[in-house]
C-alpha atoms as a PDB file:
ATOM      1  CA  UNK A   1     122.374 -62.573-125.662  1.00  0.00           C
ATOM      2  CA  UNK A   2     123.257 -63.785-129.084  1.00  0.00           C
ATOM      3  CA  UNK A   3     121.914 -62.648-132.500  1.00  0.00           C
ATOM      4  CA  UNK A   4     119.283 -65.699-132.553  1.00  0.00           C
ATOM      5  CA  UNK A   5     118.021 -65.000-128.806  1.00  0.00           C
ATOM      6  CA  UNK A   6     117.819 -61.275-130.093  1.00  0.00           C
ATOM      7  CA  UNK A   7     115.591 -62.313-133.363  1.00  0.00           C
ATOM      8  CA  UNK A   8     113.551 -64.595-131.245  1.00  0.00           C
ATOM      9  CA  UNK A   9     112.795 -62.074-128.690  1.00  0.00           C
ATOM     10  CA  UNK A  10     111.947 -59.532-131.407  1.00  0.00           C
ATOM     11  CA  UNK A  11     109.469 -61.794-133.049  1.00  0.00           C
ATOM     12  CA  UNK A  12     107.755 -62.840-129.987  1.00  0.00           C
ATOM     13  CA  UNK A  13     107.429 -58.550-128.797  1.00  0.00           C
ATOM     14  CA  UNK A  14     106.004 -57.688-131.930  1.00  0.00           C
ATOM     15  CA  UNK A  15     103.725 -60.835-132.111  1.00  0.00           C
ATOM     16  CA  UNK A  16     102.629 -60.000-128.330  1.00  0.00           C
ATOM     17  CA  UNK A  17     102.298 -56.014-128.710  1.00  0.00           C
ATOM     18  CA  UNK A  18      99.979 -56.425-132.135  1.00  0.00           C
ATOM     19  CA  UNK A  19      97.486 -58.853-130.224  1.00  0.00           C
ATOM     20  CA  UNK A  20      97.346 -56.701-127.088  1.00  0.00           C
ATOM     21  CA  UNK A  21      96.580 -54.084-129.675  1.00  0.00           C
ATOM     22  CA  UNK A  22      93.852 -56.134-131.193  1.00  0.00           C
ATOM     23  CA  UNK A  23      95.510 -56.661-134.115  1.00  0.00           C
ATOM     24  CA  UNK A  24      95.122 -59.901-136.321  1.00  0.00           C
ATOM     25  CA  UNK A  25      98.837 -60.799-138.156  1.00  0.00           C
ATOM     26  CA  UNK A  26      98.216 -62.199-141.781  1.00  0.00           C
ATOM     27  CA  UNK A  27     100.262 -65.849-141.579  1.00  0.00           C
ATOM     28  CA  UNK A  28     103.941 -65.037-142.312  1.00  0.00           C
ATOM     29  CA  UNK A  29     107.635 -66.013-142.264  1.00  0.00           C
ATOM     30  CA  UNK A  30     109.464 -63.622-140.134  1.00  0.00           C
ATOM     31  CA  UNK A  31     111.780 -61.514-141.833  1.00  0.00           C
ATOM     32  CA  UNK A  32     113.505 -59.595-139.611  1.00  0.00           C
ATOM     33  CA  UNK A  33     112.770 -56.143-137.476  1.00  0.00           C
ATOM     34  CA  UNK A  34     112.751 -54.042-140.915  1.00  0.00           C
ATOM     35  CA  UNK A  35     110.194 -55.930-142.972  1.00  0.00           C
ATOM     36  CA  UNK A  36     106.357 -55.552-143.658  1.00  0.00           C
ATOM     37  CA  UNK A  37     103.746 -57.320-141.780  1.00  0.00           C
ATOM     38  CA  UNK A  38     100.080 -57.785-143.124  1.00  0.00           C
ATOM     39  CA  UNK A  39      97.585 -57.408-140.588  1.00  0.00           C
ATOM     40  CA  UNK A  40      93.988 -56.171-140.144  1.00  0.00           C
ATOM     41  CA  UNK A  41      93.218 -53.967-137.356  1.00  0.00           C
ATOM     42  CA  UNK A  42      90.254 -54.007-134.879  1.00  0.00           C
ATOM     43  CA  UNK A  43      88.268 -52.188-137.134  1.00  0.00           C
ATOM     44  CA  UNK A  44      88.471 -54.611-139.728  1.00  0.00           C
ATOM     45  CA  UNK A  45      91.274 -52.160-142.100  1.00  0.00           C
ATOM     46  CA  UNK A  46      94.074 -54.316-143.788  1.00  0.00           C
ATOM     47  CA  UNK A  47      97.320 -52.387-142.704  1.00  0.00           C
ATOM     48  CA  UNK A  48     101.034 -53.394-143.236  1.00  0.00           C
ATOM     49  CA  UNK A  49     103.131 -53.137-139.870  1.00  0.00           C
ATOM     50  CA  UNK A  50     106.897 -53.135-139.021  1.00  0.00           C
ATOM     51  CA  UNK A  51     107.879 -54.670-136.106  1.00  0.00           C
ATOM     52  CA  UNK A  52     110.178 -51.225-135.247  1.00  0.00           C
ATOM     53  CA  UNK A  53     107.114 -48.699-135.634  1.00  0.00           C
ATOM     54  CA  UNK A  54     105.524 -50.942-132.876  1.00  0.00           C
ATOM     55  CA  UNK A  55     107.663 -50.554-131.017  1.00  0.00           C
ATOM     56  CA  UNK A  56     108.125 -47.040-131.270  1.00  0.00           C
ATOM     57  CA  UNK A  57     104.555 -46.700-130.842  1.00  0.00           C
ATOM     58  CA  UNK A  58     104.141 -45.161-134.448  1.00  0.00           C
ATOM     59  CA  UNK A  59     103.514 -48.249-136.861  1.00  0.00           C
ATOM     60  CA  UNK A  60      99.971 -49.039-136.525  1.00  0.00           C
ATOM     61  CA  UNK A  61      96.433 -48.606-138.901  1.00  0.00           C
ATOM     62  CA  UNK A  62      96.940 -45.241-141.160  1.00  0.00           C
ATOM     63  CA  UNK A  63      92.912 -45.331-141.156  1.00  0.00           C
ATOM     64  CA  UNK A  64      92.418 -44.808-137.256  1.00  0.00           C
ATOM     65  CA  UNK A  65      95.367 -43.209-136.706  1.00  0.00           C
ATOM     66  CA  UNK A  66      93.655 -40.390-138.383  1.00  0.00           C
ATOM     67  CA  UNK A  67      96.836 -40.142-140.673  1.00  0.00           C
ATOM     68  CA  UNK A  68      94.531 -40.968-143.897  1.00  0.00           C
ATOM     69  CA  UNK A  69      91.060 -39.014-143.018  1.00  0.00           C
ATOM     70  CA  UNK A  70      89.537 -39.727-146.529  1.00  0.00           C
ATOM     71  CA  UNK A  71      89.483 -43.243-145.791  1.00  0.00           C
ATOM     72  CA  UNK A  72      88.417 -43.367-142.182  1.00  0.00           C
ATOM     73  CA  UNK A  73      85.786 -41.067-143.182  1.00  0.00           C
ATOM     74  CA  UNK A  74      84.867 -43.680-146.505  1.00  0.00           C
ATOM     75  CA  UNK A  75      84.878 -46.389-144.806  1.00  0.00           C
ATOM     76  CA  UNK A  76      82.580 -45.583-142.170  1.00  0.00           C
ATOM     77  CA  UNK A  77      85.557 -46.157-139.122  1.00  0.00           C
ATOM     78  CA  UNK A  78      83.931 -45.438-135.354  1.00  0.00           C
ATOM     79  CA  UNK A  79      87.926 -45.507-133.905  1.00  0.00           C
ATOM     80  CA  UNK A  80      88.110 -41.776-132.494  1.00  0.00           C
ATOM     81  CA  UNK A  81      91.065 -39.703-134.554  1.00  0.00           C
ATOM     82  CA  UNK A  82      92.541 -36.861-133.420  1.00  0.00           C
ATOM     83  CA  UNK A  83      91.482 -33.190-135.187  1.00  0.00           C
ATOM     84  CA  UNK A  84      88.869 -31.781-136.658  1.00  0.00           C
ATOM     85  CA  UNK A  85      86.181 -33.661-137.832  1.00  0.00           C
END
């Protein structure tokens, strides 16, 4: 596979895995595997994604991942988060 197949098939992945996550992608120019997306998740949180966290299973909303409680808790999130309350 060359370097453009490889680019086109990491586009397409990312643009798949973010919808089947219920993700909505801001309009953009893709800029590689590295770069920051804008999207807003399904709770309606703007987030900024990279196409390799995806991947990895790591890159998605801060807010529901429970990785920034003071503003799941502020903005009134209902995604469950793991810990204490």
């Amino acid at each position: 596979m060359n370097n453009q197949s490889r680019t086109a098939a990491a586009h397409n992945r990312f643009k798949v895995s973010v919808a089947a996550a219920g993700y909505e992608l801001a309009p953009f120019e893709w800029r590689g595997t590295k770069a920051v997306y804008e999207a807003t998740c399904p709770e309606g949180h703007a987030t900024s994604l990279r196409p390799n966290d995806v991947q990895q299973g790591k890159g998605f909303c801060r807010i529901c991942a429970g990785r920034d409680p003071g503003a799941h808790r502020r903005r009134g999130c209902s995604a469950t988060r793991p810990g204490p309350a």
